[in-house]
C-alpha atoms as a PDB file:
ATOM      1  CA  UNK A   1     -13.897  25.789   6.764  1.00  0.00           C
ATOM      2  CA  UNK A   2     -11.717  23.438   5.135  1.00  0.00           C
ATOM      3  CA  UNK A   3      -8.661  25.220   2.733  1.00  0.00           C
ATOM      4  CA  UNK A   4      -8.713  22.748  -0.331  1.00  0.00           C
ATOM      5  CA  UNK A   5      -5.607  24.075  -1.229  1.00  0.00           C
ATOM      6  CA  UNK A   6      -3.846  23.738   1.610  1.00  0.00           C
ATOM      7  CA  UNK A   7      -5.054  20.320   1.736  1.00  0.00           C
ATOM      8  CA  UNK A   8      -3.921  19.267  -1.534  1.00  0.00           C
ATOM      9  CA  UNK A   9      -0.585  20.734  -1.047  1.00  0.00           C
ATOM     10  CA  UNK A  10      -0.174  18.590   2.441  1.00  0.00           C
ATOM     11  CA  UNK A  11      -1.478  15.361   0.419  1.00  0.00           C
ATOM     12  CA  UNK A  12       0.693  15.984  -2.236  1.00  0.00           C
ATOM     13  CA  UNK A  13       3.683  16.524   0.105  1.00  0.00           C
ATOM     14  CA  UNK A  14       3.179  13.261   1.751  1.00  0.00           C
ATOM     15  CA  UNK A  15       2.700  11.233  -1.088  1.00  0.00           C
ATOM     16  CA  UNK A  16       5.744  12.834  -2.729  1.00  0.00           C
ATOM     17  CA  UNK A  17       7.811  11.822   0.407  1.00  0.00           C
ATOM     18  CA  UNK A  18       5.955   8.208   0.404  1.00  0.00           C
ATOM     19  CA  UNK A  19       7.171   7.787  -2.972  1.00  0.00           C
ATOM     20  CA  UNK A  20      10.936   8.561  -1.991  1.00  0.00           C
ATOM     21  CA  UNK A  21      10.623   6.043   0.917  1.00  0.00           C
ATOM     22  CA  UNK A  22       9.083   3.142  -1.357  1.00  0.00           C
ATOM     23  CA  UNK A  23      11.641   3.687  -4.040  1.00  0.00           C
ATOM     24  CA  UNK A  24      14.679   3.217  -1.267  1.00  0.00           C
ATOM     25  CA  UNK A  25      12.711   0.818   0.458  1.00  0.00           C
ATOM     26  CA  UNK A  26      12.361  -1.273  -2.833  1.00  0.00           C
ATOM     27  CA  UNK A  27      16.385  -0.665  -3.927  1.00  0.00           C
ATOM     28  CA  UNK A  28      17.235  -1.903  -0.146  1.00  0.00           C
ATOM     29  CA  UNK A  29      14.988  -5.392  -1.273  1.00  0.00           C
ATOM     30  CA  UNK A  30      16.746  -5.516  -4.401  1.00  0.00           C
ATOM     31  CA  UNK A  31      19.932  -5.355  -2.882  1.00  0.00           C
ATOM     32  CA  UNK A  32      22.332  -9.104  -2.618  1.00  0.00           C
ATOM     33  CA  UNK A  33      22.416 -10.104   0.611  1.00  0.00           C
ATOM     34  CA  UNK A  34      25.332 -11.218   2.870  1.00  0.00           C
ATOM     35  CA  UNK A  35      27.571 -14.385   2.232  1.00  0.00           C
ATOM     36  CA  UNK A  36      27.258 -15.405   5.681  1.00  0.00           C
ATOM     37  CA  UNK A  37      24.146 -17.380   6.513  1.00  0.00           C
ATOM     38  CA  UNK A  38      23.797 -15.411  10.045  1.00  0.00           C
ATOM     39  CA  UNK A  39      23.784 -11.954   8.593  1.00  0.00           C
ATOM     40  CA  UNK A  40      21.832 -13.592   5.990  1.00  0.00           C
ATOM     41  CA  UNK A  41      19.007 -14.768   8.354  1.00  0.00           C
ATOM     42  CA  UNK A  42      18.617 -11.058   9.760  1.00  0.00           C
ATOM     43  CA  UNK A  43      18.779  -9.580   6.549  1.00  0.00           C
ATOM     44  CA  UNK A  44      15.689 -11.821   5.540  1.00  0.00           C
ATOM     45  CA  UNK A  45      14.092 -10.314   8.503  1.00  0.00           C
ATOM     46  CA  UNK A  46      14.642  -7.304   7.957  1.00  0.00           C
ATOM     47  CA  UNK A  47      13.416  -7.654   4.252  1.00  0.00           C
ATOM     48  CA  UNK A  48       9.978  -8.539   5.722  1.00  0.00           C
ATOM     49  CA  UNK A  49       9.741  -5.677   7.461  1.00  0.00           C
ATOM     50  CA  UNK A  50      10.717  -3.497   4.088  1.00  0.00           C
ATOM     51  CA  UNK A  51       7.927  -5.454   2.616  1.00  0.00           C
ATOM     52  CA  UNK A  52       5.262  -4.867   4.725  1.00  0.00           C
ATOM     53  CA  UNK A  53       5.919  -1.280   4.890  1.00  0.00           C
ATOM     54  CA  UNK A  54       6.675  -0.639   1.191  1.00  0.00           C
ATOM     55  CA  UNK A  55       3.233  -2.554   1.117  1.00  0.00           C
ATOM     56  CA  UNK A  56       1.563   0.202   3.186  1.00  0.00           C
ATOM     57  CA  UNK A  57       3.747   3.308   1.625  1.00  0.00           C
ATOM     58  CA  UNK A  58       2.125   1.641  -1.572  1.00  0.00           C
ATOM     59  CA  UNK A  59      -1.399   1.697  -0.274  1.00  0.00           C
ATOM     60  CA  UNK A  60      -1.224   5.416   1.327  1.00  0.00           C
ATOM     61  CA  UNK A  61       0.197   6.317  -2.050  1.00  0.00           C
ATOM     62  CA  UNK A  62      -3.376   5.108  -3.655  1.00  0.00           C
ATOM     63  CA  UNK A  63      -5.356   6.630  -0.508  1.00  0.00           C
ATOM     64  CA  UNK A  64      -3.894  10.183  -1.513  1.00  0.00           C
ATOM     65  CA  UNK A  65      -4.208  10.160  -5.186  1.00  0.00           C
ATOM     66  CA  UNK A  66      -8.013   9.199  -4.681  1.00  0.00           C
ATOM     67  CA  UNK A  67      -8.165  12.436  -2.329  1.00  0.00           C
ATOM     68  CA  UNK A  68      -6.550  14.084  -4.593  1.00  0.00           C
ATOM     69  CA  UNK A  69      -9.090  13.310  -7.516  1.00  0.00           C
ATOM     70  CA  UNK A  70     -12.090  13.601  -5.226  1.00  0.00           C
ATOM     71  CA  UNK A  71     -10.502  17.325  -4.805  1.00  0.00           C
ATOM     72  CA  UNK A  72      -9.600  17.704  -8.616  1.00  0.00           C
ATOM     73  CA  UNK A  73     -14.216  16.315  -9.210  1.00  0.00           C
ATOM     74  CA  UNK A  74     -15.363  18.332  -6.303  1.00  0.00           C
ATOM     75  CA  UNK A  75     -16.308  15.481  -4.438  1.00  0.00           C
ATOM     76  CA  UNK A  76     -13.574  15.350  -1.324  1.00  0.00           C
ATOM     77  CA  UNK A  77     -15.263  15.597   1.847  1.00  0.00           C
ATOM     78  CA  UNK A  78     -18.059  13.662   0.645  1.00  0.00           C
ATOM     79  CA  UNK A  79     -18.279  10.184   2.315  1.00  0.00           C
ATOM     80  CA  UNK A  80     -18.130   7.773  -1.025  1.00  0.00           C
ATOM     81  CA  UNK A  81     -20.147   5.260   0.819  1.00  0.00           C
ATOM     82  CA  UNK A  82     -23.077   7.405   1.684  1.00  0.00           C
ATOM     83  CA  UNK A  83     -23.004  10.639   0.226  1.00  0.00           C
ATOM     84  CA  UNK A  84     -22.673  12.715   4.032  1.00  0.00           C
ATOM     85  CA  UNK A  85     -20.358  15.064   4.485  1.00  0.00           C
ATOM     86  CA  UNK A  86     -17.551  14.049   6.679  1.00  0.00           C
ATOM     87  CA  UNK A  87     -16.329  15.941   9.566  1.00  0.00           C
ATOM     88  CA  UNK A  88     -13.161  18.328   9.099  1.00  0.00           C
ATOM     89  CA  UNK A  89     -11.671  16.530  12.458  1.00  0.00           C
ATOM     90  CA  UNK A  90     -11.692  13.236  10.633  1.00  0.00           C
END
């Protein structure tokens, strides 16, 4: 049987940690870059990669809080597609 509670606290865990990551993640983008166009070129990189997972902190972030309302209605384990009840192992 799945323990709603437990769950909630886990989701609510991980999205407070996702938060944390996006806000350094988004203060490292902010950030001036180097004066010297090497570093500069690597530090572009590397802001591409900050993107794309600030991008996907961002969209876990709206995963969980959805959870977390469809636990908050009564409705989480409830396929929203279909209306079946989903597996505990998914």
């Amino acid at each position: 049987m799945l323990d709603l509670h437990k769950t909630k606290e886990d989701l609510a865990a991980r999205m407070d940690s996702l938060e944390i990551r996006a806000k350094e993640m988004n203060e490292s983008l902010r950030s001036e870059h180097s004066q010297n166009f090497s570093e500069q070129a690597h530090e572009r990189e590397d802001d591409e990669v900050l993107e794309r997972l600030e991008a996907e902190a961002k969209a876990e972030i709206i995963a969980i809080k959805a959870a977390l309302s469809r636990i908050e209605d009564g409705h989480y384990g409830t396929c929203s597609k279909c209306g079946e009840e989903i597996q505990e192992k998914r």
